[in-house]
N, C-alpha and C. Protein backbone atom coordinates (compact mmCIF):
# COMPACT_ATOMS: atom_id res chain seq x y z
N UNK A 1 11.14 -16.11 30.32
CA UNK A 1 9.79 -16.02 30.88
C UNK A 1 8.78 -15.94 29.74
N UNK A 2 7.67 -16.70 29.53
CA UNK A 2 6.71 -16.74 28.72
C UNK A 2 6.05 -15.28 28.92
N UNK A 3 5.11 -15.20 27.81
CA UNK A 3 3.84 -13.99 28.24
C UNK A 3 3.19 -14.46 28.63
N UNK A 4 2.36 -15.35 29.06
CA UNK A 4 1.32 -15.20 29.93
C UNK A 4 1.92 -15.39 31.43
N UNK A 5 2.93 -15.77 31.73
CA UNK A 5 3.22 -15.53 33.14
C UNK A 5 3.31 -13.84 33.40
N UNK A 6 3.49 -13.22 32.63
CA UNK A 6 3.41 -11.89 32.94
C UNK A 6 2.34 -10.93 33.65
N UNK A 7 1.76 -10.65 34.33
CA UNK A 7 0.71 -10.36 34.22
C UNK A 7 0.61 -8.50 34.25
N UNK A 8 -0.65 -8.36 34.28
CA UNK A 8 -0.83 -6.46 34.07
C UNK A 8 -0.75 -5.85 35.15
N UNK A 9 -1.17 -4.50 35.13
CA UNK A 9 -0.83 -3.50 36.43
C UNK A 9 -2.26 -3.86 37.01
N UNK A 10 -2.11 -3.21 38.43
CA UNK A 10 -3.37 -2.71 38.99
C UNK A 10 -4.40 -2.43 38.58
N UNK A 11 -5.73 -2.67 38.59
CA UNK A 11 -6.59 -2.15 37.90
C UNK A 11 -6.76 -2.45 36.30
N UNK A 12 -5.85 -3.00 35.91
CA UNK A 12 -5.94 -3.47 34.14
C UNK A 12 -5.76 -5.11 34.28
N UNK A 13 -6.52 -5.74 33.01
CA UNK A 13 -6.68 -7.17 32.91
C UNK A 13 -5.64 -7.29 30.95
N UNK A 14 -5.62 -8.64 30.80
CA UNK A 14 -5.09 -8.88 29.69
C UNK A 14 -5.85 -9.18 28.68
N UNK A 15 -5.91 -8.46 27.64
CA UNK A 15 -6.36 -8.86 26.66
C UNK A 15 -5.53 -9.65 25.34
N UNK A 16 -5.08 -10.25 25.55
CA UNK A 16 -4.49 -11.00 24.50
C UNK A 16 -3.42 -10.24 24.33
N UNK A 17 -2.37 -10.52 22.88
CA UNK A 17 -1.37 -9.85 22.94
C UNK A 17 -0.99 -8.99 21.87
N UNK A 18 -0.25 -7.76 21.68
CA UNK A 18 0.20 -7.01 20.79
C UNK A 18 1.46 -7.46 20.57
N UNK A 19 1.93 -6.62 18.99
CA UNK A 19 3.63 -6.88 18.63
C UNK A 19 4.53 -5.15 19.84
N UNK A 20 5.44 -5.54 19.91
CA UNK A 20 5.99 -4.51 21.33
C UNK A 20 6.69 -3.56 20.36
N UNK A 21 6.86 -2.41 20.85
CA UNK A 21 7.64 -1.30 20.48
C UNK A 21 8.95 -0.88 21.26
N UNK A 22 9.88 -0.03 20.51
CA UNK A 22 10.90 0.12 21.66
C UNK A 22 11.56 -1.32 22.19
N UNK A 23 12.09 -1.06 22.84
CA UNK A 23 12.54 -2.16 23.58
C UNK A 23 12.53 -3.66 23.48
N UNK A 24 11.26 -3.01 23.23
CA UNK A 24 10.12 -5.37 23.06
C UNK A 24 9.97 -5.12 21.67
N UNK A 25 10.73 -4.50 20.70
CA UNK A 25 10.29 -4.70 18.98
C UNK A 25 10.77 -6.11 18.95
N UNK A 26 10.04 -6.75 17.98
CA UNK A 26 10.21 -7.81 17.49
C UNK A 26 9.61 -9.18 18.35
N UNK A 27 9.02 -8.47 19.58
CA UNK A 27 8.44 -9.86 20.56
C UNK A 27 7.19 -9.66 20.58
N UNK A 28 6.15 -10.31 21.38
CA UNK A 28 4.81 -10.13 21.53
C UNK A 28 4.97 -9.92 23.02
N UNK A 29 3.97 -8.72 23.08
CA UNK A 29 3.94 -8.48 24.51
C UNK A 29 2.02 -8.04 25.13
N UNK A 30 2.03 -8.35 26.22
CA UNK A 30 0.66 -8.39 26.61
C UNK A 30 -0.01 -7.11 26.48
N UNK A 31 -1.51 -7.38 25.94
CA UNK A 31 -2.05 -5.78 25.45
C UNK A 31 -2.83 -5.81 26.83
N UNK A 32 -2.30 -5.00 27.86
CA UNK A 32 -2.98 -4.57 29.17
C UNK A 32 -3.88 -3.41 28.55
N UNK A 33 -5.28 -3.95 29.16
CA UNK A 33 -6.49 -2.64 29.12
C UNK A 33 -7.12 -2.35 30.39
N UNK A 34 -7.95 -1.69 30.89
CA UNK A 34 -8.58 -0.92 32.00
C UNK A 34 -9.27 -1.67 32.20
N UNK A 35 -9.77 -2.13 33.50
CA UNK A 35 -10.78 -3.07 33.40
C UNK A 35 -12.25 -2.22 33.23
N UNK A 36 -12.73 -1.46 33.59
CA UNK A 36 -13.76 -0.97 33.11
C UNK A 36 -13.80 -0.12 31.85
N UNK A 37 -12.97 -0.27 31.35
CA UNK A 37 -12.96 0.13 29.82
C UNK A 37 -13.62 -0.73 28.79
N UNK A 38 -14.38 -0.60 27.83
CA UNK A 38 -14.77 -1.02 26.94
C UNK A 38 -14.44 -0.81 26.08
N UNK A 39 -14.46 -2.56 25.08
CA UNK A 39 -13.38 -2.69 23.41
C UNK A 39 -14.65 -2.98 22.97
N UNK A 40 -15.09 -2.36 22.01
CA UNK A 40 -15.95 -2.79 20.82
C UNK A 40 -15.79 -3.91 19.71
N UNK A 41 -15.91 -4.98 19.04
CA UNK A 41 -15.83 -5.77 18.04
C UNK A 41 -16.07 -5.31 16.78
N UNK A 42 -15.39 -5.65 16.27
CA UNK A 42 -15.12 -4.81 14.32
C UNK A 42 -16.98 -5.11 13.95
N UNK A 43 -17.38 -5.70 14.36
CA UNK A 43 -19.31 -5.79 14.02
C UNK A 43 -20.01 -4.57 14.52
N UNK A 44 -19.47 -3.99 15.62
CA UNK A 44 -20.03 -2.97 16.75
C UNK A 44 -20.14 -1.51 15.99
N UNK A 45 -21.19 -0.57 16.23
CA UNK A 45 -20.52 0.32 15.72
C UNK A 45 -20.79 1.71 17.01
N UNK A 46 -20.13 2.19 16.78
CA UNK A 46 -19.64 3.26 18.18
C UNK A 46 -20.73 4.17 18.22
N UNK A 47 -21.37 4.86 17.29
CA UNK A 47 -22.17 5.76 17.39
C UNK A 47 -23.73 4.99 17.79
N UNK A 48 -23.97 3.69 17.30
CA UNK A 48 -25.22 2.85 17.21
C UNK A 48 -25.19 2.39 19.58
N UNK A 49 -23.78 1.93 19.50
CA UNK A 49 -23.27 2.03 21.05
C UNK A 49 -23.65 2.75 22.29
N UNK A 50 -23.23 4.14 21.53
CA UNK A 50 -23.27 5.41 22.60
C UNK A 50 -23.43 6.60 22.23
N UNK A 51 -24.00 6.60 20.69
CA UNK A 51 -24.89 8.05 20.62
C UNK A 51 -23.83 8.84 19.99
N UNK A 52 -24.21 9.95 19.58
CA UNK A 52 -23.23 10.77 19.07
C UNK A 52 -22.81 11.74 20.12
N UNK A 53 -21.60 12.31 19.92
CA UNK A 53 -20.71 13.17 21.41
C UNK A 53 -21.48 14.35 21.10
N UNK A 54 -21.31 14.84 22.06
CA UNK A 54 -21.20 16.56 22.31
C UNK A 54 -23.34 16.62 22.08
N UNK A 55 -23.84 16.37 22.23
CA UNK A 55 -25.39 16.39 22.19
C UNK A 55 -25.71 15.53 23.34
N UNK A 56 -26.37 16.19 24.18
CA UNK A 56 -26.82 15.67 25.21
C UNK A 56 -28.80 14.96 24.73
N UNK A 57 -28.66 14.12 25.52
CA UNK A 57 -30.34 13.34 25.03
C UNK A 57 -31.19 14.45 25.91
N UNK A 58 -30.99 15.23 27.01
CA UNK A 58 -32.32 15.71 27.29
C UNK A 58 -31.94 17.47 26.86
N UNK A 59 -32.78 17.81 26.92
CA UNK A 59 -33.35 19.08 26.85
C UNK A 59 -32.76 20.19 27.01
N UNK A 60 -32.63 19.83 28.33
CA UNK A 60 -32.60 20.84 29.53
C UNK A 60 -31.30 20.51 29.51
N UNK A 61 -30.07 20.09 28.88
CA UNK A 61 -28.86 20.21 28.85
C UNK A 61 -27.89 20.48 27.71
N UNK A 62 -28.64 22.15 27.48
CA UNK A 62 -27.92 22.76 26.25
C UNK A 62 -26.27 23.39 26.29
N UNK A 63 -25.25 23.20 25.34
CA UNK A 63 -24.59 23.72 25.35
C UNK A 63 -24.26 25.41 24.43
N UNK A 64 -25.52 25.96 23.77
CA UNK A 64 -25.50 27.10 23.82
C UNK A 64 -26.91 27.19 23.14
N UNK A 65 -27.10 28.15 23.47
CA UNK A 65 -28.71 29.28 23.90
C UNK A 65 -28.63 30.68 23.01
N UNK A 66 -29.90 31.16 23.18
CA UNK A 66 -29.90 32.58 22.09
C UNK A 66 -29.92 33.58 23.10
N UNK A 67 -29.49 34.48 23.43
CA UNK A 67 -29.36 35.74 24.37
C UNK A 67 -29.34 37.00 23.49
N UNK A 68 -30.78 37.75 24.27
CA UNK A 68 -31.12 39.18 22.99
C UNK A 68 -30.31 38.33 21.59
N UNK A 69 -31.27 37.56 20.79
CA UNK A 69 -30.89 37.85 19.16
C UNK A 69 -29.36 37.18 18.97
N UNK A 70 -28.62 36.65 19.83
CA UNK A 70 -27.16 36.09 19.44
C UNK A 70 -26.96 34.79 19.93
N UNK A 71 -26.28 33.61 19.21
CA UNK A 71 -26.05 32.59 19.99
C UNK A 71 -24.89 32.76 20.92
N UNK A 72 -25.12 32.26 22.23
CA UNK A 72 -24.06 32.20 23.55
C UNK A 72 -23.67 30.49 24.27
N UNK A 73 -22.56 30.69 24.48
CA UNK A 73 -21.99 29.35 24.73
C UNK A 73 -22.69 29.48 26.29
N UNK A 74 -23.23 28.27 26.80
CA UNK A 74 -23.76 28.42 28.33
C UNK A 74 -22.60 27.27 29.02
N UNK A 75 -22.95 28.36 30.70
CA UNK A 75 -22.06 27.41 31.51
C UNK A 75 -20.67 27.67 30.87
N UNK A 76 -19.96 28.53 30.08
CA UNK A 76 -18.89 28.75 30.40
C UNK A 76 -18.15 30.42 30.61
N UNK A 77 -17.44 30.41 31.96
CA UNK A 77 -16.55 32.04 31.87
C UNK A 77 -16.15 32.65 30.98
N UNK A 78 -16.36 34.02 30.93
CA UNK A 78 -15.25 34.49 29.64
C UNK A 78 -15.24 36.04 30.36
N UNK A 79 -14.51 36.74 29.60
CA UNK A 79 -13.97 37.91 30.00
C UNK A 79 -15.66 38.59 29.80
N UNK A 80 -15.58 39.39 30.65
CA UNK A 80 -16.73 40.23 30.57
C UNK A 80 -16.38 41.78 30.19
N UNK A 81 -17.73 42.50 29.80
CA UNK A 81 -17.38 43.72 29.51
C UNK A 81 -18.14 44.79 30.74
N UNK A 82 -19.11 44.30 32.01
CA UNK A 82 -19.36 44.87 33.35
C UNK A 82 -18.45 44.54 33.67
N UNK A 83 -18.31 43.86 33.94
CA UNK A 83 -17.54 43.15 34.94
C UNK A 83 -16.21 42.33 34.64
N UNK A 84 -15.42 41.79 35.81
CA UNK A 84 -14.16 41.45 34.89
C UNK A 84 -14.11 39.82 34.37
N UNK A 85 -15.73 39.11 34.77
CA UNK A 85 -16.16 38.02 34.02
C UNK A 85 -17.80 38.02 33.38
N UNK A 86 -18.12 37.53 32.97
CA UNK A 86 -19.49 37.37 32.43
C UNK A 86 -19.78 35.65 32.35
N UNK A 87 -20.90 35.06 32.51
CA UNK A 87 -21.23 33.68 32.07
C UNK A 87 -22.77 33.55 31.90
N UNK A 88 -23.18 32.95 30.54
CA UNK A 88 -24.35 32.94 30.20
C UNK A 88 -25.24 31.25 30.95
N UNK A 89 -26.37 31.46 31.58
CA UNK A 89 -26.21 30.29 32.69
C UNK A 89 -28.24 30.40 31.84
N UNK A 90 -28.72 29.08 31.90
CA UNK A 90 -30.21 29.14 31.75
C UNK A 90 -30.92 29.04 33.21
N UNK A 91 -31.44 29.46 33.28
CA UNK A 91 -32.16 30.06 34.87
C UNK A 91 -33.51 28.65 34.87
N UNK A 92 -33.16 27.96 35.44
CA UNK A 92 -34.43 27.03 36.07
C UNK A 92 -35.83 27.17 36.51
N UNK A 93 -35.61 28.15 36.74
CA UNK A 93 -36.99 28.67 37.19
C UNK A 93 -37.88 29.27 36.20
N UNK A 94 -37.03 29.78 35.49
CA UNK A 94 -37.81 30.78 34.13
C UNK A 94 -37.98 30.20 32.87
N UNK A 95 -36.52 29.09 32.53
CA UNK A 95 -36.11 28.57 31.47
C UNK A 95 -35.27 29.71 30.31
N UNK A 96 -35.54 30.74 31.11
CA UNK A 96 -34.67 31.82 29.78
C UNK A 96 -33.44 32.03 30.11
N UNK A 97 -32.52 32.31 29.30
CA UNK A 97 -31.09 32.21 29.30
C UNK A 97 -31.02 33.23 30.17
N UNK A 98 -29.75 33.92 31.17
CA UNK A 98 -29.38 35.06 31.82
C UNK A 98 -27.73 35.00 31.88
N UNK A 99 -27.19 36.16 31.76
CA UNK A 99 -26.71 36.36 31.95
C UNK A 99 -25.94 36.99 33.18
N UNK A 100 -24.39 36.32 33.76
CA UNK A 100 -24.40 36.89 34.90
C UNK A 100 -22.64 37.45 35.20
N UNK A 101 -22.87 38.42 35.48
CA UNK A 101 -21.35 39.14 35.89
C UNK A 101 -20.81 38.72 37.08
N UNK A 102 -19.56 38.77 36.96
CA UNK A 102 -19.10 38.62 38.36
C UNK A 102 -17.55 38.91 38.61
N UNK A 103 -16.84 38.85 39.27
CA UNK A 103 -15.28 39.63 39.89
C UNK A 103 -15.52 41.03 39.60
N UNK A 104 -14.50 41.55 40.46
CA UNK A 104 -13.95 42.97 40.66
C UNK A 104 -13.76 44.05 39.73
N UNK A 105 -14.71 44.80 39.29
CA UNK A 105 -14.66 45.75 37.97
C UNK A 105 -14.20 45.61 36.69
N UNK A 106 -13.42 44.77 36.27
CA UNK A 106 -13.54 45.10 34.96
C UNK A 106 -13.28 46.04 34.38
N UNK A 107 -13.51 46.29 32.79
CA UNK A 107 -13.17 47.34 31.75
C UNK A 107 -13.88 48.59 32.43
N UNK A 108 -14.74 48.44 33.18
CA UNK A 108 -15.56 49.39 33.79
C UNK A 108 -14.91 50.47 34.61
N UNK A 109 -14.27 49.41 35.69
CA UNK A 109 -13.56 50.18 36.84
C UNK A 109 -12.15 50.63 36.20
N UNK A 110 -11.83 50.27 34.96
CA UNK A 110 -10.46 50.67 34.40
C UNK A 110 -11.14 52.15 33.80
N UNK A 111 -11.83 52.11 33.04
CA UNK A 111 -12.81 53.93 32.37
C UNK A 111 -12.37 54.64 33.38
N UNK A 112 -13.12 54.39 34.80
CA UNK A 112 -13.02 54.90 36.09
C UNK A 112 -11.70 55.34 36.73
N UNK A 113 -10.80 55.20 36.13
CA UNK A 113 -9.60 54.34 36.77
C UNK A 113 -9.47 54.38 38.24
N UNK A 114 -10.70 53.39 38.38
CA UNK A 114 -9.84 52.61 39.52
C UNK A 114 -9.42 51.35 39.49
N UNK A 115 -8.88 50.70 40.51
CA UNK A 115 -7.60 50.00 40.61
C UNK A 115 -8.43 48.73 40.65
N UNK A 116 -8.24 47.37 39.48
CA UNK A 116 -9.18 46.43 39.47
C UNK A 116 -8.34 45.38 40.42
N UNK A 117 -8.99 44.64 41.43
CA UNK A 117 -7.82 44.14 42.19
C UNK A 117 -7.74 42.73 41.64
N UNK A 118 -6.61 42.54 42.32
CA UNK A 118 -5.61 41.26 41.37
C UNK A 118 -6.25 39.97 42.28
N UNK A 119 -6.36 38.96 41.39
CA UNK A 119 -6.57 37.46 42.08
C UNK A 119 -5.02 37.20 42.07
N UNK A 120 -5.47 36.59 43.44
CA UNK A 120 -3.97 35.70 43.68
C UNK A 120 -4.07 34.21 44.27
N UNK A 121 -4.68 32.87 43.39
CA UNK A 121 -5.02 32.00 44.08
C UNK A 121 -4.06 31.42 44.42
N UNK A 122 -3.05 31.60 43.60
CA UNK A 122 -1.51 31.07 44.25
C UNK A 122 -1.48 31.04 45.83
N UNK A 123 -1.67 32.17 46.29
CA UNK A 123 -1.57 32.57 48.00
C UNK A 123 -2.41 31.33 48.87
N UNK A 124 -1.85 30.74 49.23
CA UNK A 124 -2.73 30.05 50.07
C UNK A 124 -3.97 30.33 51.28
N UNK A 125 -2.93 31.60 51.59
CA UNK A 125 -3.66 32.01 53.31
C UNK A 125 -4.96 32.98 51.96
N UNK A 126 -4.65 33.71 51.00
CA UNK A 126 -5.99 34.75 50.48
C UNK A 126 -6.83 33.81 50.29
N UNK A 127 -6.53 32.56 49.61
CA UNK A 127 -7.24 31.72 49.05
C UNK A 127 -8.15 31.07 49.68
N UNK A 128 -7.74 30.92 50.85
CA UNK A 128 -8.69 30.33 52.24
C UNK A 128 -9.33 30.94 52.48
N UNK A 129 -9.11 32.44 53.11
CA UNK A 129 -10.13 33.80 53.23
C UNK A 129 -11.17 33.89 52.62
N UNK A 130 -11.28 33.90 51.02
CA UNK A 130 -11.66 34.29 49.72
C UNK A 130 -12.74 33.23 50.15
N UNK A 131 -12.37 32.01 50.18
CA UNK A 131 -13.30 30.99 50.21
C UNK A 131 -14.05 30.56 51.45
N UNK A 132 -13.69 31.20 52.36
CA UNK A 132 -14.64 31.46 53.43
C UNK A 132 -15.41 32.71 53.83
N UNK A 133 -14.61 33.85 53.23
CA UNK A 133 -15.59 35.31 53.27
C UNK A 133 -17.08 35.03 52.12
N UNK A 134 -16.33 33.93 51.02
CA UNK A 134 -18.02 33.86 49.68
C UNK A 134 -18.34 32.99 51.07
N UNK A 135 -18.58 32.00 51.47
CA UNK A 135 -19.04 30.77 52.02
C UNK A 135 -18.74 29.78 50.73
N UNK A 136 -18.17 29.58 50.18
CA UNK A 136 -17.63 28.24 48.85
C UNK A 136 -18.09 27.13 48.92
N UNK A 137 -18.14 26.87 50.35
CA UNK A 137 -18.53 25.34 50.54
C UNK A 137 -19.95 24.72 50.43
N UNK A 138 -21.05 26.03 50.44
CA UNK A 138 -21.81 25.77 49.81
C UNK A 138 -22.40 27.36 48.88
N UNK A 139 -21.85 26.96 47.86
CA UNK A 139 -22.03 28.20 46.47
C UNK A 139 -23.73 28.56 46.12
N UNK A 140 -24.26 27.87 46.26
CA UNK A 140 -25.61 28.06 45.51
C UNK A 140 -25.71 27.70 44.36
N UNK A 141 -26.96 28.43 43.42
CA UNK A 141 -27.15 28.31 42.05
C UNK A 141 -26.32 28.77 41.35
N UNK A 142 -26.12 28.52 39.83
CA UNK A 142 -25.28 28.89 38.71
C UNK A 142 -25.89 30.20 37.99
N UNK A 143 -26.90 30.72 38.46
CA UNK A 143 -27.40 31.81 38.43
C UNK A 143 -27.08 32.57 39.00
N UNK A 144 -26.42 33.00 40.27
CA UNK A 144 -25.78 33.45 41.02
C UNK A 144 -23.88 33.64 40.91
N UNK A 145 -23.63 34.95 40.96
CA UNK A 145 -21.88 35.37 40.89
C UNK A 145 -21.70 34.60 41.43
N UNK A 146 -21.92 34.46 43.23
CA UNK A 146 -21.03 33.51 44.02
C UNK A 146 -20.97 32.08 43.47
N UNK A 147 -21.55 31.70 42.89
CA UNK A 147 -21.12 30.03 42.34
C UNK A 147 -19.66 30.38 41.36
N UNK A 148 -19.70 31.30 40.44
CA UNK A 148 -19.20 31.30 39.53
C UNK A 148 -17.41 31.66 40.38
N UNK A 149 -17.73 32.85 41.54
CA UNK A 149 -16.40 33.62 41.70
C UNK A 149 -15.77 32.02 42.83
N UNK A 150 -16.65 31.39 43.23
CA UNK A 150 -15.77 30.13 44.08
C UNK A 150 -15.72 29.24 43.30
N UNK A 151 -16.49 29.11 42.24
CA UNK A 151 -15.77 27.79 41.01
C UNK A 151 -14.42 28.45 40.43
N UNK A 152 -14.21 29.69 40.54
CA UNK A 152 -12.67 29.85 39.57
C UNK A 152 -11.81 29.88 40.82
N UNK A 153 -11.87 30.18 42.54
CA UNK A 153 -11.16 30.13 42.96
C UNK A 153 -11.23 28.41 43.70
C-alpha cells in the first residue's frame, strides 16, 4: 500500500510526510496534524504571531496584584489561615484587590479545637447535597465564598 492511500484520523488532515519510528523505522509515514491547529513556516516567528504567553493584552486581566504591601497570585485557592481556604480575587466594582475566605474553619477552628469537617467529593449523594444546599448552578461573583466553595466541589 502506498502513503498517500493512507489517510488520517478523524478530525486530522495530512501534511506531507515524516521518517516513522518504532515499527515504521526506516519508511515514510504520513505526518497527521489537527485540523485546526496551526504550523508556522521557518519565516514566521511565534511571538511576532501571537504575542508573548502568560501576559494578557488588557488590563483588567491580572495574574497577580499587591494586597496590604505584598504581591498575591489572583484567582487562585490556597490554604488559608481564617479559614480552611483563602483566594485573592480583584473586586469589579472597586478595582481593589480582596481577599476572600472560605470552607469550614480552618487553623482557627483547630486553636478552638473544634472538629474541622472533612470534604468528601468522592460521595456522590454529599456531593449533590453540597451543590444544591450552595445553589452551584448559579455561584455568583468571584468575590463571593460561594463561587469559590462550588468551584472546588
Amino acid at each position: 500500500m502506498r502513503i498517500s492511500e493512507i489517510d488520517c484520523w478523524d478530525g486530522y488532515k495530512k501534511q506531507g510526510t515524516k521518517p516513522g519510528t518504532g515499527k515504521n523505522k526506516g519508511k515514510r509515514v504520513n505526518n497527521c496534524v489537527k485540523e485546526d491547529e496551526i504550523t508556522l513556516d521557518e519565516s514566521q516567528d511565534f511571538h511576532e504571531e501571537f504575542g508573548y504567553l502568560g501576559y494578557s493584552i488588557d488590563e483588567n486581566d491580572l495574574f497577580e496584584a499587591e494586597y496590604q504591601g505584598r504581591k498575591v497570585k489572583l484567582n487562585k485557592p490556597m490554604r488559608g489561615d481564617v479559614k480552611k481556604f483563602k483566594v485573592y480575587v480583584k473586586d469589579p466594582k472597586t478595582g481593589n484587590v480582596k481577599k476572600v475566605n472560605f470552607g469550614h474553619g480552618g487553623t482557627s477552628a483547630k486553636k478552638k479545637g473544634e472538629k474541622t469537617m472533612k470534604i468528601k467529593k468522592s460521595n456522590p449523594a454529599r456531593r449533590k447535597s453540597f451543590r444544591a444546599r450552595h445553589n452551584c448552578d448559579n455561584p455568583g461573583p468571584k468575590t463571593k465564598a460561594r463561587y469559590w466553595s462550588c468551584k472546588a466541589w
